[in-house]
PDB file of N, CA and C in Angstrom:
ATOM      1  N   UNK A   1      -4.837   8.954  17.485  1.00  0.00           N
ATOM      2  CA  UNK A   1      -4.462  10.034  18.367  1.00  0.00           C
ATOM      3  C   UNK A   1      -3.212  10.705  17.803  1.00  0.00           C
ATOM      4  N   UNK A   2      -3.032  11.749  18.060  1.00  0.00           N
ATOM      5  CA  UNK A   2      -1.717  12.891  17.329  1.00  0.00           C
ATOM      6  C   UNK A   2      -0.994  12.769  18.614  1.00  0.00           C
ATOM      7  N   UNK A   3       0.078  12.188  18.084  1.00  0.00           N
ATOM      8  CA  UNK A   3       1.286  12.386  19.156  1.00  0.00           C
ATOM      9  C   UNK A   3       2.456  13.123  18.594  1.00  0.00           C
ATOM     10  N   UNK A   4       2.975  14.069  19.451  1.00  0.00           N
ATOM     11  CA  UNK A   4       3.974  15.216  19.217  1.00  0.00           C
ATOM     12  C   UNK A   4       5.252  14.878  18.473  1.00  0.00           C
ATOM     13  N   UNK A   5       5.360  15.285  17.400  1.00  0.00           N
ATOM     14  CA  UNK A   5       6.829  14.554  16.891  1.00  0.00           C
ATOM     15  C   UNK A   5       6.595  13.228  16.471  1.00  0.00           C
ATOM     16  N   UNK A   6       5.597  12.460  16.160  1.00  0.00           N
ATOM     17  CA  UNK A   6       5.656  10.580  15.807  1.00  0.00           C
ATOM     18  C   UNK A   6       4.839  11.202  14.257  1.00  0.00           C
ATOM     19  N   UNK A   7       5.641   9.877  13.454  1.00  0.00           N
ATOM     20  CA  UNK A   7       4.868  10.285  12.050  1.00  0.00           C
ATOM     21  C   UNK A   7       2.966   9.947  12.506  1.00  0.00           C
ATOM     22  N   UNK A   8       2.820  10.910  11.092  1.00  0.00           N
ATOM     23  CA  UNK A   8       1.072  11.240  11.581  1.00  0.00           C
ATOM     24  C   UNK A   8       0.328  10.486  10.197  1.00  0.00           C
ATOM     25  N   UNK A   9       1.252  10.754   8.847  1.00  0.00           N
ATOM     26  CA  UNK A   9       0.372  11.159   8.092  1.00  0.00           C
ATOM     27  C   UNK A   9       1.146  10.921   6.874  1.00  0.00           C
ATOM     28  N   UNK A  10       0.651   9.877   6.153  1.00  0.00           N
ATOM     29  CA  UNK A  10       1.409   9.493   4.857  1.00  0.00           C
ATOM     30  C   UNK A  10       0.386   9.623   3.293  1.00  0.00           C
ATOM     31  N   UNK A  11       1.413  10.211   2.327  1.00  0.00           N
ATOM     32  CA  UNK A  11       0.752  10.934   0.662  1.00  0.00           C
ATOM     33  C   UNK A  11       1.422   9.781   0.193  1.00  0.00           C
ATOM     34  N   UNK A  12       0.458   9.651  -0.929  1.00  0.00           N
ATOM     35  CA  UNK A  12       1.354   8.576  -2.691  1.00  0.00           C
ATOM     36  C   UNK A  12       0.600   9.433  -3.414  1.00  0.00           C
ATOM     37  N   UNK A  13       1.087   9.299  -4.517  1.00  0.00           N
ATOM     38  CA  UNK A  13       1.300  10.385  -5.606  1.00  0.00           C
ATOM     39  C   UNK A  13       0.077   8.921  -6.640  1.00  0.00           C
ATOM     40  N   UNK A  14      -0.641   9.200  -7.375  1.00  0.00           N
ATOM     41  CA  UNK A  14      -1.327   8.778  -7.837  1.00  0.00           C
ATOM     42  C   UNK A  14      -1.922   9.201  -9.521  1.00  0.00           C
ATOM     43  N   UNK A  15      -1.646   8.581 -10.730  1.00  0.00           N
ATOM     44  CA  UNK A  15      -2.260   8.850 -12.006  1.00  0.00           C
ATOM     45  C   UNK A  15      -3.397   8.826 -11.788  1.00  0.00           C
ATOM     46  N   UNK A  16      -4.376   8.114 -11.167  1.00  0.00           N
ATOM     47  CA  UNK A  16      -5.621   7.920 -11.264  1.00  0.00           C
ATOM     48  C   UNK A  16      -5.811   7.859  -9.995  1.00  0.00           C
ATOM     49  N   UNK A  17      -6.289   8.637  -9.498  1.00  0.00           N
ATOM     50  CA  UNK A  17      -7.265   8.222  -7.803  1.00  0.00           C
ATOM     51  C   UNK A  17      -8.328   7.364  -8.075  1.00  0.00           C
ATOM     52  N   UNK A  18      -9.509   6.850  -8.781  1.00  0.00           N
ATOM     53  CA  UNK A  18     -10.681   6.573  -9.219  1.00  0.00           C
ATOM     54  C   UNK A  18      -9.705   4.821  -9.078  1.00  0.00           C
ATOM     55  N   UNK A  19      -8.643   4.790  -9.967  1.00  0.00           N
ATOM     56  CA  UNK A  19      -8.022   3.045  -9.680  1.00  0.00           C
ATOM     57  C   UNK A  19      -7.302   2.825  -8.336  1.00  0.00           C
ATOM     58  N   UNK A  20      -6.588   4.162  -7.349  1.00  0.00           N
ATOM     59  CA  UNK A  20      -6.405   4.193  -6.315  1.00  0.00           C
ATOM     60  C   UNK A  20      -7.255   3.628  -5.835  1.00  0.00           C
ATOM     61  N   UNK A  21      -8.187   4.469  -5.676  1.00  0.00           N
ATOM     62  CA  UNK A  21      -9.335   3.715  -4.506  1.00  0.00           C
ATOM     63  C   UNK A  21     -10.059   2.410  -4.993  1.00  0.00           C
ATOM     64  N   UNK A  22     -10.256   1.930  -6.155  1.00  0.00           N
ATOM     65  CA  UNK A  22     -11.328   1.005  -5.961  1.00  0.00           C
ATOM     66  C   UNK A  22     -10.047   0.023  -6.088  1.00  0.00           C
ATOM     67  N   UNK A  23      -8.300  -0.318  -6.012  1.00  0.00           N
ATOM     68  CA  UNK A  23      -7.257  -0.977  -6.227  1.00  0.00           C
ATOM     69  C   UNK A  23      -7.078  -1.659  -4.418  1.00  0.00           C
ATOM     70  N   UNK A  24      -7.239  -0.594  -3.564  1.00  0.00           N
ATOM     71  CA  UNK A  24      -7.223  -0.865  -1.981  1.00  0.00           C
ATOM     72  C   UNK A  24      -8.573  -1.066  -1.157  1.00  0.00           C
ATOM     73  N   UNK A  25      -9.669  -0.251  -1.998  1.00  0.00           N
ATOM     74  CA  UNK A  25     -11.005  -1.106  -1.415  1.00  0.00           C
ATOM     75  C   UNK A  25     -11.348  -2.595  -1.641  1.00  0.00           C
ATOM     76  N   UNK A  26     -10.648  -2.845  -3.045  1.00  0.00           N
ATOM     77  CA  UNK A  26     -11.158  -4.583  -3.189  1.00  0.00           C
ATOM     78  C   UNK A  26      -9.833  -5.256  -2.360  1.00  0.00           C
ATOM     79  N   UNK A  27      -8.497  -4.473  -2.605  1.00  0.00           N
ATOM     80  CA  UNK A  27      -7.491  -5.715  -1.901  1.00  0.00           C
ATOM     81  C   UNK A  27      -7.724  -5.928  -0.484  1.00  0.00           C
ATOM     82  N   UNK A  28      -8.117  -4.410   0.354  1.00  0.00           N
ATOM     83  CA  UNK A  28      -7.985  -4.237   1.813  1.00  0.00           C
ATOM     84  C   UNK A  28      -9.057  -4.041   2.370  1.00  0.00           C
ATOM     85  N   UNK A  29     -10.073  -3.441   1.933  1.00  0.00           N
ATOM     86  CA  UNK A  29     -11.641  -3.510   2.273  1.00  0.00           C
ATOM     87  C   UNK A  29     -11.363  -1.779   3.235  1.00  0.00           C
ATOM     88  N   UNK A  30     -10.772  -0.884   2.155  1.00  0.00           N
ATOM     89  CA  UNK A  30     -10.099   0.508   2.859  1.00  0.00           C
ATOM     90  C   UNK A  30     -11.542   1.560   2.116  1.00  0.00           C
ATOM     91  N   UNK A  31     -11.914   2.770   2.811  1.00  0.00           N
ATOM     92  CA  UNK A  31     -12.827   3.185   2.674  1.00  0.00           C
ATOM     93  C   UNK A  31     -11.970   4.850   2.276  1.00  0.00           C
ATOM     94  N   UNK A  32     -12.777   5.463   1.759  1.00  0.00           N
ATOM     95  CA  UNK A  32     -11.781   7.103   1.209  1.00  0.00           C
ATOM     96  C   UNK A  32     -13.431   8.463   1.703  1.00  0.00           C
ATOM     97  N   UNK A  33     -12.521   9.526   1.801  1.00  0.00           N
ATOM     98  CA  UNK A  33     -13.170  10.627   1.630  1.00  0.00           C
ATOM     99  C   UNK A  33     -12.185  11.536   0.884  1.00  0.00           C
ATOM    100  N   UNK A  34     -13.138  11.964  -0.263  1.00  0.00           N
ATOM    101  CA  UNK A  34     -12.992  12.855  -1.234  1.00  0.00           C
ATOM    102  C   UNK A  34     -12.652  13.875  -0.718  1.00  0.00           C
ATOM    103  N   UNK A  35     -11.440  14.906  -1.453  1.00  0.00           N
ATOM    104  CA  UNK A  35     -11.433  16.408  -1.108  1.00  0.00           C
ATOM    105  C   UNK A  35     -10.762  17.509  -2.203  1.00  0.00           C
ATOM    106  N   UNK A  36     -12.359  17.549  -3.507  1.00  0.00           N
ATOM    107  CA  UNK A  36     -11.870  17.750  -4.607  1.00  0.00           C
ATOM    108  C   UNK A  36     -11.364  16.139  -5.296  1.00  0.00           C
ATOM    109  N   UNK A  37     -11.461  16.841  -6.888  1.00  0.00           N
ATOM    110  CA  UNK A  37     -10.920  15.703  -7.862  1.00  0.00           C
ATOM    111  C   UNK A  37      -9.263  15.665  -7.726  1.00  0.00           C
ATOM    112  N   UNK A  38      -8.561  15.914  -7.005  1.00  0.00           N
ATOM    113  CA  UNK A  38      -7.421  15.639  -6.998  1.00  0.00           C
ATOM    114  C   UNK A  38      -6.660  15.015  -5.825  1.00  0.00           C
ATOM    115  N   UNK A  39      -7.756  14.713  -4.876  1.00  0.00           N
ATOM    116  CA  UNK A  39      -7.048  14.428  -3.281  1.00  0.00           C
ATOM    117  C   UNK A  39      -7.814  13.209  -2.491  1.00  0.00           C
ATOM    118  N   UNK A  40      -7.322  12.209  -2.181  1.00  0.00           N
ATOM    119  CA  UNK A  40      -8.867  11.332  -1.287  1.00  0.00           C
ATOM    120  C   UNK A  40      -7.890  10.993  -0.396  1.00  0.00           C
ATOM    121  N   UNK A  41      -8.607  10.518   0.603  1.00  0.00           N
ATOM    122  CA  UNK A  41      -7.869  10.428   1.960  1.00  0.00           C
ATOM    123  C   UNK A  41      -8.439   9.089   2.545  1.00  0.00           C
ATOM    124  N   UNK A  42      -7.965   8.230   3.047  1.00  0.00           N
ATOM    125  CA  UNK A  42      -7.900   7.129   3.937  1.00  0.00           C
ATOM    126  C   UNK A  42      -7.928   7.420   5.647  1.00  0.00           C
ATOM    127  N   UNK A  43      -8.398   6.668   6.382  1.00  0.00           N
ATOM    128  CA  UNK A  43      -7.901   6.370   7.928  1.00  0.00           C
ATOM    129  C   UNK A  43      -8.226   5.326   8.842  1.00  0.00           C
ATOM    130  N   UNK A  44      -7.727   5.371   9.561  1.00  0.00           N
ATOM    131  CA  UNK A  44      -7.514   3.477  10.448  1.00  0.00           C
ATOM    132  C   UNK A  44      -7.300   2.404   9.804  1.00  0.00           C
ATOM    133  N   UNK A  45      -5.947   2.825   8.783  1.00  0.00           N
ATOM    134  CA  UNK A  45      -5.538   1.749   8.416  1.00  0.00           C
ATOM    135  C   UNK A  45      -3.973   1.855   8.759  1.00  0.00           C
ATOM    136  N   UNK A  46      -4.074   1.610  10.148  1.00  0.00           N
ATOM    137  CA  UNK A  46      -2.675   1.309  10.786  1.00  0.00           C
ATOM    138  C   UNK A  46      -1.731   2.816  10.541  1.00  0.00           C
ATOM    139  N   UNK A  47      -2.066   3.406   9.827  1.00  0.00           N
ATOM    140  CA  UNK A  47      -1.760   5.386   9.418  1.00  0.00           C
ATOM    141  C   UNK A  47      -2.585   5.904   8.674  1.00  0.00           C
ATOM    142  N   UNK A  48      -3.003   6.829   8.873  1.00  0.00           N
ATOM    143  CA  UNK A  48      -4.184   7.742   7.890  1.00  0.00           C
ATOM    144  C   UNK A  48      -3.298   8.114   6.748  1.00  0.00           C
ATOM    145  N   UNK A  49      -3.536   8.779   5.784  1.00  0.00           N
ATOM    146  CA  UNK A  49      -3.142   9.089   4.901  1.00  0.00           C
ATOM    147  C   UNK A  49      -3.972   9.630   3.623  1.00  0.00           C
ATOM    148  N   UNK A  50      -3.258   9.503   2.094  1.00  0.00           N
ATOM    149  CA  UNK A  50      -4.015   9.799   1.050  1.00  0.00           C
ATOM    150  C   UNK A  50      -3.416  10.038  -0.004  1.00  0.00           C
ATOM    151  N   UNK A  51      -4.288  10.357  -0.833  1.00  0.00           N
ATOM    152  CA  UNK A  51      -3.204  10.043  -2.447  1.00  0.00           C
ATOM    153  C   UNK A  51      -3.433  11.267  -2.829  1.00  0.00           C
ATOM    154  N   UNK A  52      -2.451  11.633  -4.029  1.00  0.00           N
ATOM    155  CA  UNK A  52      -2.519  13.111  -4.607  1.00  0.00           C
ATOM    156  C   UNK A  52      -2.540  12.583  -5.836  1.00  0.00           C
ATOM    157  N   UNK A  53      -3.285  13.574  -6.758  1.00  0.00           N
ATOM    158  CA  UNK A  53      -3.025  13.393  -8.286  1.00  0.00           C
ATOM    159  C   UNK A  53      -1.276  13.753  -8.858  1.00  0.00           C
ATOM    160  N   UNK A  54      -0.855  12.805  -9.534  1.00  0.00           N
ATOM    161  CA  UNK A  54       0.619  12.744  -9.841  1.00  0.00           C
ATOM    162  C   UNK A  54       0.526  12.085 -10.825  1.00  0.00           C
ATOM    163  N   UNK A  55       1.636  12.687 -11.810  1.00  0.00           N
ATOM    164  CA  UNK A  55       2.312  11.826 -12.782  1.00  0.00           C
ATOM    165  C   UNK A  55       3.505  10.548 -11.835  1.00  0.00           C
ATOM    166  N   UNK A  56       3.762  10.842 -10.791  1.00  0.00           N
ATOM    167  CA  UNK A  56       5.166  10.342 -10.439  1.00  0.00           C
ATOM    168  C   UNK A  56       4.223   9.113  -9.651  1.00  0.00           C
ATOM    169  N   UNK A  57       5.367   8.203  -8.761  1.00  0.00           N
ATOM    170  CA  UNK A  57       5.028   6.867  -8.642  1.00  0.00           C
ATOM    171  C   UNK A  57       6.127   6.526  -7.757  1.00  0.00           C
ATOM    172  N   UNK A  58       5.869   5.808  -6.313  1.00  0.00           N
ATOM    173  CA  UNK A  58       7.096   5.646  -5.364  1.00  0.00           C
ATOM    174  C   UNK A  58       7.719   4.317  -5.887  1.00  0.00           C
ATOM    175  N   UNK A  59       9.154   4.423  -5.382  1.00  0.00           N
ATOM    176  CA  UNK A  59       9.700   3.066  -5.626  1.00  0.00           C
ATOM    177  C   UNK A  59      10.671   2.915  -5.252  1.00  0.00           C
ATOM    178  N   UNK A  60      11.051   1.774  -4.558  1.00  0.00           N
ATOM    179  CA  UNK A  60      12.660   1.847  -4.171  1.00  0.00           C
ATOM    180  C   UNK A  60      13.713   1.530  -4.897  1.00  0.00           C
ATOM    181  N   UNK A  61      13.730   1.945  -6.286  1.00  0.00           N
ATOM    182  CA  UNK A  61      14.631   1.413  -7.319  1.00  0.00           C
ATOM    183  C   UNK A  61      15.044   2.914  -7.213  1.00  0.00           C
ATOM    184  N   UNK A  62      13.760   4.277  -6.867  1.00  0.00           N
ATOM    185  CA  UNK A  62      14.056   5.720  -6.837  1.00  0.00           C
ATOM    186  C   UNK A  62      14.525   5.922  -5.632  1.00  0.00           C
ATOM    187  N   UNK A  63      14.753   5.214  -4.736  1.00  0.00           N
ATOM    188  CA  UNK A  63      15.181   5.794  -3.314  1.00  0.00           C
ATOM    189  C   UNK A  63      14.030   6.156  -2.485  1.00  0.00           C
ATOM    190  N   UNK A  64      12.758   5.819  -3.058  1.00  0.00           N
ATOM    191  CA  UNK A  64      12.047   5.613  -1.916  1.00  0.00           C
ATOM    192  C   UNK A  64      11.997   5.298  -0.290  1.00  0.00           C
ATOM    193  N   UNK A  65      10.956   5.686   0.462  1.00  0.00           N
ATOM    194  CA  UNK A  65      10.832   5.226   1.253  1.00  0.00           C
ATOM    195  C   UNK A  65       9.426   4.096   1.240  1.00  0.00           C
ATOM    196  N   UNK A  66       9.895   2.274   1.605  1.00  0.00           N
ATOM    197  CA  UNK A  66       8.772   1.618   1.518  1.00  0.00           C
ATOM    198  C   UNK A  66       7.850   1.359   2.901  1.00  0.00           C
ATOM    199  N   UNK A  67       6.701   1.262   2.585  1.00  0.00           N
ATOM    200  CA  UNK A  67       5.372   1.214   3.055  1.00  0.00           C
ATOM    201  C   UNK A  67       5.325  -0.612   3.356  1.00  0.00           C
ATOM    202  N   UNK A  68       5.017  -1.350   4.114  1.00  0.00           N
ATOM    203  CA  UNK A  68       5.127  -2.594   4.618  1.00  0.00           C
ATOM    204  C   UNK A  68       4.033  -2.470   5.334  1.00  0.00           C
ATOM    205  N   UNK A  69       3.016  -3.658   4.707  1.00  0.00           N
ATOM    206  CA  UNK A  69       2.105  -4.251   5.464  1.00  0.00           C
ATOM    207  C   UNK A  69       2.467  -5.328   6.585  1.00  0.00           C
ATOM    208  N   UNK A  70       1.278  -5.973   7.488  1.00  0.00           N
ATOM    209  CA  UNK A  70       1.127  -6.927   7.776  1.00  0.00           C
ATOM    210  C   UNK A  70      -0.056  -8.048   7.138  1.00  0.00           C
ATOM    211  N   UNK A  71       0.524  -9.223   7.956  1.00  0.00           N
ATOM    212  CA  UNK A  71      -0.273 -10.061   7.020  1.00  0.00           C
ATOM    213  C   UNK A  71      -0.576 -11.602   8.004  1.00  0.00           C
ATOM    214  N   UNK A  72      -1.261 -11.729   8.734  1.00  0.00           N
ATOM    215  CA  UNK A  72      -1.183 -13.326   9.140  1.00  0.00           C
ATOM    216  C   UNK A  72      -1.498 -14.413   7.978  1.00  0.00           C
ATOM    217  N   UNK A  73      -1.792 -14.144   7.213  1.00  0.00           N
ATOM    218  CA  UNK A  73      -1.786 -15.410   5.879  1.00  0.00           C
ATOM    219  C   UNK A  73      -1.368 -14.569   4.925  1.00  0.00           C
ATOM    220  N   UNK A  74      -0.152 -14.672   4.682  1.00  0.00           N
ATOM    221  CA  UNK A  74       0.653 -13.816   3.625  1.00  0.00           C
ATOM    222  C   UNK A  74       0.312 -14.375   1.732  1.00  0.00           C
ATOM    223  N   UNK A  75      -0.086 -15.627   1.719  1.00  0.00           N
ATOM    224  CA  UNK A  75      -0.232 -16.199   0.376  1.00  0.00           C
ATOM    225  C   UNK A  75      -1.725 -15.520   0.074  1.00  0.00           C
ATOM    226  N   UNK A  76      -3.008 -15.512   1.485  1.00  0.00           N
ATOM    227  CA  UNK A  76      -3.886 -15.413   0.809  1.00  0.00           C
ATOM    228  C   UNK A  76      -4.299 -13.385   0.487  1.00  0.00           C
ATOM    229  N   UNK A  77      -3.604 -12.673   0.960  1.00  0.00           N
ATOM    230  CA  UNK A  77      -2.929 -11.432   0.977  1.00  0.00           C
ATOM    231  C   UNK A  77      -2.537 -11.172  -0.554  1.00  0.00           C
ATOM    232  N   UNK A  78      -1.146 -12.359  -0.788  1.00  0.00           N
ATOM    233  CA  UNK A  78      -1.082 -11.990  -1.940  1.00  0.00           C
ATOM    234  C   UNK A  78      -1.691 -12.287  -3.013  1.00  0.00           C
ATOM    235  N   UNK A  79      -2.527 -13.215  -3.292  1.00  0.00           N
ATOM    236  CA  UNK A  79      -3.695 -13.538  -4.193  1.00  0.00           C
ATOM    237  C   UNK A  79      -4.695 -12.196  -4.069  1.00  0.00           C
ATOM    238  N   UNK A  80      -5.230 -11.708  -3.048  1.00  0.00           N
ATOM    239  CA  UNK A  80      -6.131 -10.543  -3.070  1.00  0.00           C
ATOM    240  C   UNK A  80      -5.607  -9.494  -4.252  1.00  0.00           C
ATOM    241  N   UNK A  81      -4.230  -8.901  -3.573  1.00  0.00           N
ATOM    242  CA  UNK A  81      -3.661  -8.153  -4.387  1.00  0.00           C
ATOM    243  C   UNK A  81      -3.909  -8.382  -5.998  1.00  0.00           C
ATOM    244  N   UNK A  82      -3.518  -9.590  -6.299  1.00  0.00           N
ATOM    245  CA  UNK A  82      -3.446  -9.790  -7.935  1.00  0.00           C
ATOM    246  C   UNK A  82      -4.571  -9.645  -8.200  1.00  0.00           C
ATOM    247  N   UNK A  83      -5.910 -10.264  -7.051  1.00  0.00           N
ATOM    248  CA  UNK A  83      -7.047 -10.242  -7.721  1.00  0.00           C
ATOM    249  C   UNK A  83      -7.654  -8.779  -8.229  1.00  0.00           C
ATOM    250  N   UNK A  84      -7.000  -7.873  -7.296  1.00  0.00           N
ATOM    251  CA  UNK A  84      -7.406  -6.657  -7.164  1.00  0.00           C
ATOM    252  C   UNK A  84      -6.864  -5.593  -8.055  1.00  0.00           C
ATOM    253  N   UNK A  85      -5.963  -6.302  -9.065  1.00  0.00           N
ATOM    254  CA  UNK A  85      -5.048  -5.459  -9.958  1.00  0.00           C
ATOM    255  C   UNK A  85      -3.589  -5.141  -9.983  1.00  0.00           C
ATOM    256  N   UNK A  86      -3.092  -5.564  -8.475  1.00  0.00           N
ATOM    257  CA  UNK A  86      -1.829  -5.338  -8.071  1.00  0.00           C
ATOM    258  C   UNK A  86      -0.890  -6.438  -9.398  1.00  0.00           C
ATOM    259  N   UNK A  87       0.042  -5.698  -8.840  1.00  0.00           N
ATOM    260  CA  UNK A  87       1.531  -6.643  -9.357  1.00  0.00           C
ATOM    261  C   UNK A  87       2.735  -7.169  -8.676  1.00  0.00           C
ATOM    262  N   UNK A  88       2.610  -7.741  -8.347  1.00  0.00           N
ATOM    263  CA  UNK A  88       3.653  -8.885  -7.636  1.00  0.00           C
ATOM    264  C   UNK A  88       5.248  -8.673  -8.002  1.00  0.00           C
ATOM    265  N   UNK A  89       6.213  -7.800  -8.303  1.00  0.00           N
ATOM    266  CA  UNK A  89       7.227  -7.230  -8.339  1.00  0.00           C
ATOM    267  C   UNK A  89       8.314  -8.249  -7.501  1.00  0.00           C
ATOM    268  N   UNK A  90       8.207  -8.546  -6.185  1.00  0.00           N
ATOM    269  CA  UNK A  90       9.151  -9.963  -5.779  1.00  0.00           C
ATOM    270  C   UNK A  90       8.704 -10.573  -5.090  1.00  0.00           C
ATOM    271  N   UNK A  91       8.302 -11.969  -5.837  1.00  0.00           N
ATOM    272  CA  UNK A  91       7.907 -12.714  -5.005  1.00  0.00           C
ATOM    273  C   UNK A  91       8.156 -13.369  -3.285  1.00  0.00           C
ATOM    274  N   UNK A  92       7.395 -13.981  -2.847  1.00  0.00           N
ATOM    275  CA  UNK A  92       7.775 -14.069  -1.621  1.00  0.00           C
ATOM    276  C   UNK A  92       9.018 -14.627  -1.562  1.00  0.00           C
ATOM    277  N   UNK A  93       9.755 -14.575  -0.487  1.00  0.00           N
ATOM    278  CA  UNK A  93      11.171 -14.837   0.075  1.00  0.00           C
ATOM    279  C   UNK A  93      10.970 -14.409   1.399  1.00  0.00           C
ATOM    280  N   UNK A  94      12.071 -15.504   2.082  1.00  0.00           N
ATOM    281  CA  UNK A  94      12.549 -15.456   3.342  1.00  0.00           C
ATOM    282  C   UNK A  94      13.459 -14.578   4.068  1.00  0.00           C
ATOM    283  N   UNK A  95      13.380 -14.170   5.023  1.00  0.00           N
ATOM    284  CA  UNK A  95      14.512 -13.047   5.844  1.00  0.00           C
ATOM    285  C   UNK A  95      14.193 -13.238   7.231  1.00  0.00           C
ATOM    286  N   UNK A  96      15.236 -12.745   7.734  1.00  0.00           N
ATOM    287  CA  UNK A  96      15.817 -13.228   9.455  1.00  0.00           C
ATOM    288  C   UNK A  96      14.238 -12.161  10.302  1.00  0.00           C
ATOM    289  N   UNK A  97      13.267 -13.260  10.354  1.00  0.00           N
ATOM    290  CA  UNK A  97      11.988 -13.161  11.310  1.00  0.00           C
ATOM    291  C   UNK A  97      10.664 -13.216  10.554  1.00  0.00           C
ATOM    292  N   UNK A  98      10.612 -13.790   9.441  1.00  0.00           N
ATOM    293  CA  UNK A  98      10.032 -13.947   8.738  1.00  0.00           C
ATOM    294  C   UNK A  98       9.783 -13.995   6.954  1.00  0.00           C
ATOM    295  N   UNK A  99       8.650 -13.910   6.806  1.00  0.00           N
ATOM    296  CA  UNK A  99       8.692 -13.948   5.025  1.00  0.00           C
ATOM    297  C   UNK A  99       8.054 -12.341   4.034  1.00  0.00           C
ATOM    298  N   UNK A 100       8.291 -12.179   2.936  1.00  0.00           N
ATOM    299  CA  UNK A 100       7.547 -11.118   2.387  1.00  0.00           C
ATOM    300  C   UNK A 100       7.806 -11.113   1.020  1.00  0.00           C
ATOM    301  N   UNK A 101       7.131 -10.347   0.087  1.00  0.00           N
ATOM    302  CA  UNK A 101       7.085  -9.619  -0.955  1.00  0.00           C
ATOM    303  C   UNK A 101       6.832  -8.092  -1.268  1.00  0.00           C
ATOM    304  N   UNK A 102       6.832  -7.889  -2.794  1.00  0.00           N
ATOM    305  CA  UNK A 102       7.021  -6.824  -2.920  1.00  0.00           C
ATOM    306  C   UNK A 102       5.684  -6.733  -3.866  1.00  0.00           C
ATOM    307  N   UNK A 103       5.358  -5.649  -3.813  1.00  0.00           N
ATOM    308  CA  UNK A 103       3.906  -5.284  -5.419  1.00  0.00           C
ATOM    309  C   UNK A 103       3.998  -3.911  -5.264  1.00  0.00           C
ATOM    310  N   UNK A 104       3.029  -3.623  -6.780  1.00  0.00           N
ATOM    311  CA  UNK A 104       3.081  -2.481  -6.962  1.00  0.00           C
ATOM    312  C   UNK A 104       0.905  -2.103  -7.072  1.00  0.00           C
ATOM    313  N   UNK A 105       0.829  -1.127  -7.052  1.00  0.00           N
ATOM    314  CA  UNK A 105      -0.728  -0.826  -6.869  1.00  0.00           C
ATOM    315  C   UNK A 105      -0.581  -0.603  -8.959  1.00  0.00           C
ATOM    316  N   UNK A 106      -2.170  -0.490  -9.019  1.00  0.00           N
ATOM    317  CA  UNK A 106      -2.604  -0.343 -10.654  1.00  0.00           C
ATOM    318  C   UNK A 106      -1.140   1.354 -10.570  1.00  0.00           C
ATOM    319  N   UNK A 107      -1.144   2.259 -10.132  1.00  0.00           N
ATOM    320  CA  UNK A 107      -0.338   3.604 -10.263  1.00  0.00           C
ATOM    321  C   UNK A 107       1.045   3.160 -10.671  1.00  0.00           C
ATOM    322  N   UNK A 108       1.539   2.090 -10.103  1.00  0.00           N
ATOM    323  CA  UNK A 108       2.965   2.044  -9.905  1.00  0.00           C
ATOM    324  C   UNK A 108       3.648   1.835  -8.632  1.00  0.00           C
ATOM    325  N   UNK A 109       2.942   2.293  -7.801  1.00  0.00           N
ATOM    326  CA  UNK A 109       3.397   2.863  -6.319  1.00  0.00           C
ATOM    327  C   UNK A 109       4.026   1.202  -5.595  1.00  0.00           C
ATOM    328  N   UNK A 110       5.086   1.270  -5.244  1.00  0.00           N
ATOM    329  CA  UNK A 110       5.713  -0.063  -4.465  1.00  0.00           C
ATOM    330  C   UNK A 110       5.442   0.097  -3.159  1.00  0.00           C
ATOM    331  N   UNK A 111       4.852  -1.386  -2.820  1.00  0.00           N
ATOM    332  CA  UNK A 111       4.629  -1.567  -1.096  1.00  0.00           C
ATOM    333  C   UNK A 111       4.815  -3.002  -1.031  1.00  0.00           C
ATOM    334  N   UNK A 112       5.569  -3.594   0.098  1.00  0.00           N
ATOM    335  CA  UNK A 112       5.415  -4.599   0.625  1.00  0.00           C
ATOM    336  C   UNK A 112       4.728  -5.270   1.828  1.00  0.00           C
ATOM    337  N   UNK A 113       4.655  -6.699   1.765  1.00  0.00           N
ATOM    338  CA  UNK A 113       3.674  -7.611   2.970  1.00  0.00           C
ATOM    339  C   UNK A 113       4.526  -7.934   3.385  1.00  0.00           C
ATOM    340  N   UNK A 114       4.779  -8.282   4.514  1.00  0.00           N
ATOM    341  CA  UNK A 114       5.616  -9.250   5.395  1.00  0.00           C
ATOM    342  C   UNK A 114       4.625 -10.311   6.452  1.00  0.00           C
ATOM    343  N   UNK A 115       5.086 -11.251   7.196  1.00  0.00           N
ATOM    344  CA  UNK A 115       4.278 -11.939   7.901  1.00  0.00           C
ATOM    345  C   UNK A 115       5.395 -12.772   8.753  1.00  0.00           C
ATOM    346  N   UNK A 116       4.916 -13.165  10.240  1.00  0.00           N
ATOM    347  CA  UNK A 116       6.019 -13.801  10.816  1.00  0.00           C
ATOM    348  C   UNK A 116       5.608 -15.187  11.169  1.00  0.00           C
ATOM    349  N   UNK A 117       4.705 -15.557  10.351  1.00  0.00           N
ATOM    350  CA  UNK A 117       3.805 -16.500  10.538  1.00  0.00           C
ATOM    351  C   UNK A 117       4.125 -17.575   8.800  1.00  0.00           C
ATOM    352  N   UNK A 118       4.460 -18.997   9.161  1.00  0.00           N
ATOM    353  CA  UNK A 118       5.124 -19.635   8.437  1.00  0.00           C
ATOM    354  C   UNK A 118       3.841 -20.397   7.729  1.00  0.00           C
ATOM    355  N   UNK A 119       3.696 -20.527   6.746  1.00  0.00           N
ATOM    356  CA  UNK A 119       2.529 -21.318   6.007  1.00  0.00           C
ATOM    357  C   UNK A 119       2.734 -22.507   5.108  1.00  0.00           C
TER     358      UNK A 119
END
């Protein structure tokens, strides 16, 4: 639902859409619609969104803003990822309400898991 003023709608900048999508269909089981070779779009995954063709790549080493999943089994989360091409950038660690890491997609693009659930 569109609510007035609440974020709606999140872009990543992407070298390859074609490793975009098949990088979050095998980790997350996420589905895309095409719009043109330069644009695919995601939705109901907790924010709609979509990737653009880009040389560039988010990160919080650039001042990004990061993207944080959830996760009730955070280890088997992060095994998907690797299986799926990701890169594991910081490993899991602890913080005040839970645990997380950091990865990057096949593009570059940085996102983290968190989970409040102890394993």
């Amino acid at each position: 639902m569109n609510e007035h003023e609440k974020i709606n709608y999140v872009e990543f900048p992407a070298t390859d859409i074609g490793v975009a999508k098949s990088f979050f269909t095998v980790a997350f089981g996420w589905s895309f619609t095409d719009y043109g070779p330069d644009y695919t779009a995601f939705s109901d995954e907790g924010l709609d969104g979509g990737f653009f063709k880009s040389d560039k790549f988010v990160s919080t080493d650039n001042g990004s803003a990061l993207i944080v999943f959830y996760s009730g089994t955070l280890e088997e989360t992060k095994d998907k990822i690797e299986k799926a091409g990701g890169s594991i950038i910081k490993p899991i660690f602890s913080f005040p309400g839970g645990r997380r890491f950091h990865f990057t997609d096949p593009n570059g693009n940085e996102y983290a898991v968190w989970s409040d659930v102890s394993e």
